[in-house]
Protein backbone atom coordinates (compact mmCIF):
# COMPACT_ATOMS: atom_id res chain seq x y z
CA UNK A 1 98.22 116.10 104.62
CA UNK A 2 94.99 115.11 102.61
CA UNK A 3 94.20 117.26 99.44
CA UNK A 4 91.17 119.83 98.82
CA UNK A 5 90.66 119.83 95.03
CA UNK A 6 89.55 123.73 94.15
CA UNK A 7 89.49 125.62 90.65
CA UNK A 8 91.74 127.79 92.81
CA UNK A 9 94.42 125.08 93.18
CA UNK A 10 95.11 121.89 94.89
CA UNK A 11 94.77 123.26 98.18
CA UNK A 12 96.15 121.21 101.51
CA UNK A 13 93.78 120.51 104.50
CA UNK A 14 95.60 120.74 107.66
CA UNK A 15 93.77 117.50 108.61
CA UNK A 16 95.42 114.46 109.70
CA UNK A 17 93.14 111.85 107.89
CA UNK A 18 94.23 108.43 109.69
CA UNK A 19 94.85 105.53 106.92
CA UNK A 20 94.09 102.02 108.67
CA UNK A 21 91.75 103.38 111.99
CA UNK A 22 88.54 104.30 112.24
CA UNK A 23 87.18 107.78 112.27
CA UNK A 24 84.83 110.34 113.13
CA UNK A 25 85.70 113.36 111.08
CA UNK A 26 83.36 116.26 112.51
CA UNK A 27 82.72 119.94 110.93
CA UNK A 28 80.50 122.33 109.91
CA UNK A 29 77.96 122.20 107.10
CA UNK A 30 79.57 123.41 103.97
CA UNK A 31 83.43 123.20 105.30
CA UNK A 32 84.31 120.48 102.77
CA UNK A 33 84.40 117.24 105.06
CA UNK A 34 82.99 115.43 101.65
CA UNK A 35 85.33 116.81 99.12
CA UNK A 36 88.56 115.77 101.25
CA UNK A 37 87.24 112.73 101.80
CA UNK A 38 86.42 112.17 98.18
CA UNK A 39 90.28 112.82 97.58
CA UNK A 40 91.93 110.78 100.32
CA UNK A 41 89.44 107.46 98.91
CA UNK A 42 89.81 108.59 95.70
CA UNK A 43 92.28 105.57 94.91
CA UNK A 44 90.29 102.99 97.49
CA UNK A 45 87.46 100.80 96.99
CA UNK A 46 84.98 102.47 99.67
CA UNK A 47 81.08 102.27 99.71
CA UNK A 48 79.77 105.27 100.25
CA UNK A 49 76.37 105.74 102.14
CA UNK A 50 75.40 109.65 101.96
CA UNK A 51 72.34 110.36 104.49
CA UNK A 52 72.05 113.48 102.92
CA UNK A 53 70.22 111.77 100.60
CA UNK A 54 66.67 110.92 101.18
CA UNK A 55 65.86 107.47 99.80
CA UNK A 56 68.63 106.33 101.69
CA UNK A 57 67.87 107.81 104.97
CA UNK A 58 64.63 106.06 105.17
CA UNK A 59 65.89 102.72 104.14
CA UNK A 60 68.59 102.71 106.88
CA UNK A 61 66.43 104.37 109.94
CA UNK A 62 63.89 101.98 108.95
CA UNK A 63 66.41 98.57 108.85
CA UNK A 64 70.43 99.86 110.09
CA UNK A 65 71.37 96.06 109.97
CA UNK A 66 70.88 97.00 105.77
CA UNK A 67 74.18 98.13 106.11
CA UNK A 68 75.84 95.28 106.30
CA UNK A 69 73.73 93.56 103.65
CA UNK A 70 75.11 96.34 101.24
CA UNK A 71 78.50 95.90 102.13
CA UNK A 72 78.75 92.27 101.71
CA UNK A 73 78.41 91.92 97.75
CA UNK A 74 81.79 93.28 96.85
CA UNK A 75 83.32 93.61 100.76
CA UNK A 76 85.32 97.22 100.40
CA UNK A 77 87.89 97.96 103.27
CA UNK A 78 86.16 100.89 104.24
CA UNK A 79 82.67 102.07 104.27
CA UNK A 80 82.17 105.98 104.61
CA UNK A 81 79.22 107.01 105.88
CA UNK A 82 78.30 111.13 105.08
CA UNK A 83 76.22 112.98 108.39
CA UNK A 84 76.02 109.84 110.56
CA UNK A 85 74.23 111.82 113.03
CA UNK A 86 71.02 111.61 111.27
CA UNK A 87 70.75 107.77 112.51
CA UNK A 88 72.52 107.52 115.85
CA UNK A 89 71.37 103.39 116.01
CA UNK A 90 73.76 103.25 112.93
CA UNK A 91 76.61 103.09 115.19
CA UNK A 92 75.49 100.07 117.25
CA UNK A 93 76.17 98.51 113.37
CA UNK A 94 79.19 100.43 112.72
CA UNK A 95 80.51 98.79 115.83
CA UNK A 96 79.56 95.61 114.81
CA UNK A 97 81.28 95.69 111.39
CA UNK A 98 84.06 96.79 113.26
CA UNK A 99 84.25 93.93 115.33
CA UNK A 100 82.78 90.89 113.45
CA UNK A 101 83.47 91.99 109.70
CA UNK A 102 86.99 94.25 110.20
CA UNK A 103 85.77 96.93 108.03
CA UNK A 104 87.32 100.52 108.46
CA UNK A 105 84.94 103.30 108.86
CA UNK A 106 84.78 106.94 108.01
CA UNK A 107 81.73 108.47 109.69
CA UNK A 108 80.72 112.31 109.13
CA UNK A 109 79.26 114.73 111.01
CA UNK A 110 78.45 118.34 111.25
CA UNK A 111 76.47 117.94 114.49
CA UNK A 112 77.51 115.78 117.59
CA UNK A 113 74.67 116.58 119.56
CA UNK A 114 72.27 113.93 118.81
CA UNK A 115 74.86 111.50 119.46
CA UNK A 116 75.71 113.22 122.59
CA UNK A 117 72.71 113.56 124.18
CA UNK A 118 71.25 110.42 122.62
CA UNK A 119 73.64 108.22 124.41
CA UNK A 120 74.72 107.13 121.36
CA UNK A 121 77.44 104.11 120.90
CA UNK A 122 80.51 106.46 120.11
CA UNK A 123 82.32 103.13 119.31
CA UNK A 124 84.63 103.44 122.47
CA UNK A 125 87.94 104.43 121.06
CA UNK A 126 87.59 102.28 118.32
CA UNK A 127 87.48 105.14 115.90
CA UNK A 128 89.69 108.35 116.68
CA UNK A 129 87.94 111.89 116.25
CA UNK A 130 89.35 114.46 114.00
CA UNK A 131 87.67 118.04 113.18
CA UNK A 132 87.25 120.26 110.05
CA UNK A 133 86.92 123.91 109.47
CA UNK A 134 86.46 126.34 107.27
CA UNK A 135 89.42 127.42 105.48
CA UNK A 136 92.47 128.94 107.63
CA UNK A 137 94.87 131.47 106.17
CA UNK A 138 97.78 129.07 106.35
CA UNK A 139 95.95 126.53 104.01
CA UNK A 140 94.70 129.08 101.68
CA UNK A 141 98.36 130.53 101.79
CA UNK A 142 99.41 132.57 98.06
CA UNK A 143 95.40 132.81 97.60
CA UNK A 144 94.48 134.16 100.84
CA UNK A 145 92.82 137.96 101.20
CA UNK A 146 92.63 139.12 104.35
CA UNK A 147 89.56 141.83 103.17
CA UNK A 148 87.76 139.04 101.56
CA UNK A 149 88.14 136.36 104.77
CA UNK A 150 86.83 139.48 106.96
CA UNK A 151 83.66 140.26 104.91
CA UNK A 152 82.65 136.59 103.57
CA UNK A 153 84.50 134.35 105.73
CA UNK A 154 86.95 131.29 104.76
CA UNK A 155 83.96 128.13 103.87
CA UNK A 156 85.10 126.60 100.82
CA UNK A 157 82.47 127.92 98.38
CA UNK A 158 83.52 131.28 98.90
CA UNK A 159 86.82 131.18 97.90
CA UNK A 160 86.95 127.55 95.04
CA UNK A 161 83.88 129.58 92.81
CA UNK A 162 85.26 132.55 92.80
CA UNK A 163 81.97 134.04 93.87
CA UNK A 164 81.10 137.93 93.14
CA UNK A 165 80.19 140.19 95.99
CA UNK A 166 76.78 139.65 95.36
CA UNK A 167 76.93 136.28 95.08
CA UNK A 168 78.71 135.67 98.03
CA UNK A 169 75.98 137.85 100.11
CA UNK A 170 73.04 135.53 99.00
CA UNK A 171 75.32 132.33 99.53
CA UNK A 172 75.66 133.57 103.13
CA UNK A 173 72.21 134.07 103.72
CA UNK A 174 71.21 131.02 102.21
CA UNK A 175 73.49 129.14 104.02
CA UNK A 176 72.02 130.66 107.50
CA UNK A 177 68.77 129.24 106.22
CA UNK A 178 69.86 125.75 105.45
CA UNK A 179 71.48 125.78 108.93
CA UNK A 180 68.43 126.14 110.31
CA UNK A 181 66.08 124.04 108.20
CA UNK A 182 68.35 121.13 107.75
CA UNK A 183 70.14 121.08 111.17
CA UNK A 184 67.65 122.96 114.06
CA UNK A 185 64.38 122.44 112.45
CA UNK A 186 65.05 118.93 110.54
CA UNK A 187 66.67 117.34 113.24
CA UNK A 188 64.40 118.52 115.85
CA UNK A 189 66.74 119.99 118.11
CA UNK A 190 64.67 122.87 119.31
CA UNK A 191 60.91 122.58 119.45
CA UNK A 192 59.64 125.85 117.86
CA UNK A 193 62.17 127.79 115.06
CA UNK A 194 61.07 131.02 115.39
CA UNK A 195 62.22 131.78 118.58
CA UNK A 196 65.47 129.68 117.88
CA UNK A 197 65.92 132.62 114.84
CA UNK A 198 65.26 135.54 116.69
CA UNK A 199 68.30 134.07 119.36
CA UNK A 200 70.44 133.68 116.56
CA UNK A 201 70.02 137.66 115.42
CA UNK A 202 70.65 138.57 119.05
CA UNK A 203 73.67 136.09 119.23
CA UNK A 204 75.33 137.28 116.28
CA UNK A 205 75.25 140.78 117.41
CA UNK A 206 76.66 139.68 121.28
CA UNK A 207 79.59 137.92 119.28
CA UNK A 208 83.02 138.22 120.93
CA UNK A 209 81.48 139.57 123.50
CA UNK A 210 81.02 138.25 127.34
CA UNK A 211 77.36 136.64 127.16
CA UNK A 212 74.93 138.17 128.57
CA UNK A 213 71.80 136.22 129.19
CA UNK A 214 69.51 138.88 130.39
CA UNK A 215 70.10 141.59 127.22
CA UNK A 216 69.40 138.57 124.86
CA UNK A 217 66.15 138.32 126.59
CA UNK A 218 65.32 142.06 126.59
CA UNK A 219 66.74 141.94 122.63
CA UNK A 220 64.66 138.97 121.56
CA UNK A 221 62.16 137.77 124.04
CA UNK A 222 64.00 134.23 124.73
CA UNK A 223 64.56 133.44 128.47
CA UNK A 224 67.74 132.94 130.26
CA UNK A 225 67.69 129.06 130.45
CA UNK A 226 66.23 128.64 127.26
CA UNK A 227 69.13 131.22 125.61
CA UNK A 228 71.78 129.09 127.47
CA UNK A 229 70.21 125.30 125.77
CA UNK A 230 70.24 127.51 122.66
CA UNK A 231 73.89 128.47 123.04
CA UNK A 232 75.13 124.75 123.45
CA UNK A 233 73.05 124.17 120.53
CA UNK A 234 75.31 126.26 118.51
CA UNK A 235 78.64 125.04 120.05
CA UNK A 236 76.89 121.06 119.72
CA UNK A 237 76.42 122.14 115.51
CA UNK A 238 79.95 123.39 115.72
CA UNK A 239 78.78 126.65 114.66
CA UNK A 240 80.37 128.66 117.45
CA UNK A 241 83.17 128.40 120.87
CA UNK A 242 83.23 129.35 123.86
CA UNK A 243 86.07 131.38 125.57
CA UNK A 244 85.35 131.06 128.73
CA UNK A 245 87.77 133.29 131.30
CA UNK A 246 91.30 132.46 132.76
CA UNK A 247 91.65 130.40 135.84
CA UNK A 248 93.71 127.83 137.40
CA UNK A 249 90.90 126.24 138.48
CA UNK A 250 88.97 124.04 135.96
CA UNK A 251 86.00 124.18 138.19
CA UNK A 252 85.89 127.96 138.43
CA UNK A 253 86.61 128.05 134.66
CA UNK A 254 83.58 126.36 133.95
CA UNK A 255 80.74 128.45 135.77
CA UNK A 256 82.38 132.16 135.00
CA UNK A 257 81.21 134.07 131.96
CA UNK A 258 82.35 132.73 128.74
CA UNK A 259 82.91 135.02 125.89
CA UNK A 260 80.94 133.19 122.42
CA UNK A 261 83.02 133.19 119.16
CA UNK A 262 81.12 132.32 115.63
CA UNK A 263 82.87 130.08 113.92
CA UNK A 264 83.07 131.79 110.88
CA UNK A 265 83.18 135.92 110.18
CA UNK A 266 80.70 135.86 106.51
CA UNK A 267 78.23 133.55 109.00
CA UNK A 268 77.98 135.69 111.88
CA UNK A 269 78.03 138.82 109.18
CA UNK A 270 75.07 137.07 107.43
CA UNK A 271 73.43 136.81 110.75
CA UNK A 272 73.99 140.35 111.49
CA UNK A 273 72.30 141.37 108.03
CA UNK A 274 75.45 142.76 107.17
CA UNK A 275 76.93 140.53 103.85
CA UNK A 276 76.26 143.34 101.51
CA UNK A 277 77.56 145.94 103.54
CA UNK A 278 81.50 146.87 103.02
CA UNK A 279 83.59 146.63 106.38
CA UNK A 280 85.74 150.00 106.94
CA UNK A 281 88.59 149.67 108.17
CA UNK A 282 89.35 151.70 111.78
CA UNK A 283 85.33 150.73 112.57
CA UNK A 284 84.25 148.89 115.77
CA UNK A 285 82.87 146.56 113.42
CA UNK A 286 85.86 146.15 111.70
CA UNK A 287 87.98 145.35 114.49
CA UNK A 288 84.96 142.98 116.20
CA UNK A 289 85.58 140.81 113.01
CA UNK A 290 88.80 140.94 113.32
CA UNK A 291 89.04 139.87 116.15
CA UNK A 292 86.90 137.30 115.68
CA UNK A 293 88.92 136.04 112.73
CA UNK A 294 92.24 135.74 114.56
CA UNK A 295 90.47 133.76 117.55
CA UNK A 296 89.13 131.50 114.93
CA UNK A 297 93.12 131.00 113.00
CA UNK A 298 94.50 129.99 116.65
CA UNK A 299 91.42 127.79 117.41
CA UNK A 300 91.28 125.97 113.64
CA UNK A 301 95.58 125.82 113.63
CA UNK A 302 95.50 124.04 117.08
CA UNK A 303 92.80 121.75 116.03
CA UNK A 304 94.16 121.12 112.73
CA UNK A 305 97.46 119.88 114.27
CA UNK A 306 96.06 118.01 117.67
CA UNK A 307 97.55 120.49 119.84
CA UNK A 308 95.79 120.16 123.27
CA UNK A 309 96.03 123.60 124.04
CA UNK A 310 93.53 125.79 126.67
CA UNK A 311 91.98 129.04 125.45
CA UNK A 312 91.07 131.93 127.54
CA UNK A 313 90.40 135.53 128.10
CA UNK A 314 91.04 137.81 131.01
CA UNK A 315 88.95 140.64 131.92
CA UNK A 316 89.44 142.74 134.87
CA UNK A 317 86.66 144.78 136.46
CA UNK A 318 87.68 148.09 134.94
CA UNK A 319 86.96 145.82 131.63
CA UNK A 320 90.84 146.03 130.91
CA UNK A 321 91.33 142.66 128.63
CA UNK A 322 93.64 139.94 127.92
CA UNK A 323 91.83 138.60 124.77
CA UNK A 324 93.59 135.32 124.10
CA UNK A 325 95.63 133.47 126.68
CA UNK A 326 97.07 129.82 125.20
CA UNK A 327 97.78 127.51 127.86
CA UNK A 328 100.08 124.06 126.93
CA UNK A 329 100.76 121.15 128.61
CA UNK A 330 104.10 122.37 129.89
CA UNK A 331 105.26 125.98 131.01
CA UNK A 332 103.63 129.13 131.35
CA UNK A 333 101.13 130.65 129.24
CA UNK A 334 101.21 132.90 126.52
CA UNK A 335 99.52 136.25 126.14
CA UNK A 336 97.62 137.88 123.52
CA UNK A 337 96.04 141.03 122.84
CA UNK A 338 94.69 141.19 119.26
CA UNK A 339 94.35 144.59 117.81
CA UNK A 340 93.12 145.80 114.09
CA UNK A 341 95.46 148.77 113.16
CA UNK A 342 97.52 148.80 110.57
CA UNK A 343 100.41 150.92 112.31
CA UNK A 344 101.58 149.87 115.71
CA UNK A 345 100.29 152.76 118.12
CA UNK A 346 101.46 152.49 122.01
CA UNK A 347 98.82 154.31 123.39
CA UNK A 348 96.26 152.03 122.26
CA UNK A 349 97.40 149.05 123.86
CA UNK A 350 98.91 150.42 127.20
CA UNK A 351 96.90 148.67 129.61
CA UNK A 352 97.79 145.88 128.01
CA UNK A 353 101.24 146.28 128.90
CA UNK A 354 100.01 146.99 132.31
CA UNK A 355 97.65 144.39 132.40
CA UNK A 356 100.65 141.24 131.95
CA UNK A 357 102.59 142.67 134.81
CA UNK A 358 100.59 140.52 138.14
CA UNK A 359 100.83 137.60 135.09
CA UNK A 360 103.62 134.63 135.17
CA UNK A 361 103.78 134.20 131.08
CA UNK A 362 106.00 132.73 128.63
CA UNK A 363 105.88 134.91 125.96
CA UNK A 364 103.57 138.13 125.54
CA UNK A 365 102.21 139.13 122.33
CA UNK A 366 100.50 142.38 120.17
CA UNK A 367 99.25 140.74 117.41
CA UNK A 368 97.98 143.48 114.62
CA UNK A 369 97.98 144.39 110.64
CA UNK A 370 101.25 146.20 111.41
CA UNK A 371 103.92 144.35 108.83
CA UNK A 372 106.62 145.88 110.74
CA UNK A 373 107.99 143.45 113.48
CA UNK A 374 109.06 145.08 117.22
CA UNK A 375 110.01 144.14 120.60
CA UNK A 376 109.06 146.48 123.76
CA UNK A 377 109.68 145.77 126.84
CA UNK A 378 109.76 142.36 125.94
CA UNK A 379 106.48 142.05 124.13
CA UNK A 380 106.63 141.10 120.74
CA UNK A 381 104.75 143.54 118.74
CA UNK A 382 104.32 141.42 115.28
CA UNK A 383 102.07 141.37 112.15
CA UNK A 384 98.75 138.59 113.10
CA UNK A 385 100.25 136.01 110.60
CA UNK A 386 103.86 135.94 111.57
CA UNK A 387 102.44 135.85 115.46
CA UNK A 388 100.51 132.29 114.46
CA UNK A 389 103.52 130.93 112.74
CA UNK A 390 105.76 131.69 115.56
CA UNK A 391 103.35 130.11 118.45
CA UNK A 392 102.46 127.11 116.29
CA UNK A 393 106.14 127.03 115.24
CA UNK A 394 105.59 127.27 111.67
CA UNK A 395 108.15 127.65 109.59
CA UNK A 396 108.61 130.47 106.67
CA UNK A 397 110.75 131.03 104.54
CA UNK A 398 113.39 133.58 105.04
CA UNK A 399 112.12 135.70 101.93
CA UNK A 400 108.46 135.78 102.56
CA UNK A 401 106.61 138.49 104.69
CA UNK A 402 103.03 138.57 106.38
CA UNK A 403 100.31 138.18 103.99
C-alpha cells in the first residue's frame, strides 16, 4: 500500500504502486495521482517533469529529446512525468530511456484517449498500467460518511479540507468547468464546447440509466453518432463506465445497450445542478445516487486490487433488473440487486427473487442500508459495506459493524 497524506489522517490508497517497473498510473483529474506519488518518491531521487505546467509544456512539445538532456546532469533512477498525455511523442523518448539509459518511469494520466487514438508508443509492456480513483469507503474507513459521499462524492479535496457545504458546491462546479476547459476544450478532443456541455447536462440526468441516444437528442439537440463519440469521450477521460448487459457472448455484450455510470456521485450531482440541494432520503434521487455509489465501490475495489472481474446488468423486457452481476475467472456469477432502504422490506425486492430463479449463480445478494444481516431463501440480505467485504473477501474485525 502507498500512503495519501490528508489533514484527515494518513490515509492508505488501495493502489499497488510497483517499485523497480515502469508505470502508467491513470485517473481522474483531481483524484490525487500527484499526492501518492509525491509520498511513494518521497525518499527517492526522481526528476519530476509536471506538464501541467506551461513553460514546460512548450519546451518539451517543441524538443521531447530535452528530456533526456535534463536527466543526464545528476542521472535519478526514475523520472516521473505528471499528464503525459499532453505530449504523446514523449513516449517514443520514454521508450528510449528505457532501453538505452535504464531509467524507471512513472507516467500520469487522467486521459488515455489521445494516446489511444493517436497511435501512441504505449511502451509495449515495458511499463505496467495501474488506475486511481476517487476515494472508496474502505480507504476512507473510521472517516467515511455515507451522507456526505452521496451528496459531494469521495475526490480527495472534499473530504482532506474539510470543506463546508457551500464550499463543496462551488468546488464541484468548478471542477465540471476545469474538466471541460483543461481536458475537452484544451486538448481538442471535441471541435465545438458548447454542444459537448449541453451532452454533458443531458448525460448526467440519463445516469444509471440504459442510454438512450434518441432522448439525448430530443433533450439537447446533439445527434445520435455524435452523442455516442461524446460518450467514449467521457469513458476515454475516465470520467464515467459503461455497464453494458449480461451475456455469454462477448460479441453480443458489446453491441446491446449499456447502462452509463459517472464516476463520481458530487460530479454527476454538479452536472445535474444539484450540489446545493440536500438529498432526502426514500427519493428517486436518493436511491439513483445510491446506486450509483455502490456500482462505483465494486468497480474502484476490483480495480484497486487487479481483480479481472466482468460487470453487468440484466434487464428483462417487463424492465425487471439484475443491477450488478460480477463475473470471475472461475465459477458462476454473483448477483446483485442494490437497494437504498434502510429496513429490509420483501415486497420491494420480490422480482428480484424471482428474477435469479432461470440464473446459474454462485451467490445472490440484497445489498441495502439495512445494518441487520439475513438469509432468505438463500439470498443474503446484508448491509452495502459488509456485502463488498464479503465478495472482495475483506476481512473485519469481529467487533466492528457496517459503517
Amino acid at each position: 500500500m502507498s500512503i495519501f497524506d490528508s489533514i484527515l489522517d494518513m490515509i492508505a490508497r488501495f493502489c499497488n504502486i510497483p517499485k523497480s517497473q515502469s508505470f502508467f498510473l491513470f485517473g481522474p483529474r483531481g483524484s490525487g495521482k500527484s499526492t501518492l506519488l509525491k509520498h511513494h518518491f518521497a525518499d527517492k531521487d526522481v526528476l519530476w517533469i509536471n506538464l501541467l505546467n506551461q513553460a514546460t509544456d512548450l519546451q518539451l512539445a517543441h524538443n521531447p529529446d530535452l528530456l533526456i538532456n535534463l536527466w543526464l546532469p545528476k542521472k535519478p533512477e526514475w523520472i516521473i512525468i505528471d499528464e503525459v498525455q499532453k505530449i504523446p511523442r514523449l513516449l517514443d523518448v520514454v521508450h528510449l530511456g528505457i532501453e538505452e539509459y535504464k531509467i524507471r518511469f512513472a507516467l500520469t494520466g487522467s486521459s488515455a484517449r489521445k494516446l489511444k487514438r493517436g497511435n501512441a508508443n504505449l511502451l509495449a509492456g515495458r511499463a505496467v498500467e495501474r488506475h486511481l480513483m476517487p476515494f472508496s469507503s474502505l480507504e476512507l474507513g473510521d472517516h467515511f460518511e455515507l451522507d456526505k459521499a452521496l451528496r459531494f462524492g469521495l475526490l480527495p479535496k472534499i473530504w482532506s479540507e474539510q470543506l463546508s457545504f457551500d464550499e463543496a458546491s462551488d468546488f464541484l462546479y468548478s471542477y465540471v468547468n476545469t474538466y471541460l476547459k483543461e481536458e475537452v476544450a484544451a486538448e481538442q478532443l471535441v471541435r465545438n464546447l458548447e454542444p459537448f456541455r449541453r451532452f454533458l447536462v443531458s448525460a448526467a440526468q440519463s445516469n444509471s440509466k440504459i442510454i438512450n441516444h434518441s432522448a439525448i437528442e430530443r433533450d439537447c439537440g446533439v445527434p445520435r453518432k455524435q452523442s455516442e463519440r461524446h460518450f467514449e469521450i467521457l469513458v476515454d477521460t475516465l470520467i464515467g463506465n459503461f455497464l453494458y448487459p449480461f451475456d455469454t457472448s462477448a460479441r453480443k455484450r458489446q453491441t446491446q445497450k449499456a447502462k452509463f455510470y459517472f464516476f463520481d456521485t458530487g460530479v454527476v450531482r454538479a452536472l445535474q445542478k444539484l450540489s446545493e440541494q440536500t438529498l432526502e432520503n426514500s427519493t428517486f434521487d436518493y436511491g439513483n445516487i445510491f446506486e450509483t455509489f455502490v456500482i462505483n465501490e465494486f468497480l474502484k475495489t476490483a480495480s484497486s486490487l487487479q481483480n479481472h472481474w466482468e460487470f453487468s446488468y440484466f434487464q428483462t423486457t417487463e424492465n425487471s433488473e439484475i443491477d450488478l452481476i460480477i463475473e470471475r475467472p472461475r465459477g458462476k456469477p454473483i448477483l446483485i440487486e442494490i437497494k437504498s432502504f434502510q429496513k429490509f422490506s420483501e415486497d420491494k425486492v420480490g422480482s428480484f427473487f424471482k428474477l435469479i430463479k432461470s440464473f446459474k449463480y454462485e451467490t445472490a445478494y440484497i445489498l441495502s442500508n439495512d445494518p441487520q444481516s439475513r438469509e432468505i431463501n438463500g439470498v443474503r440480505c446484508l448491509h452495502w459495506q459488509t456485502g463488498l467485504n464479503e465478495i472482495f473477501l475483506i476481512p473485519r474485525r469481529a467487533d466492528e459493524g457496517p459503517i
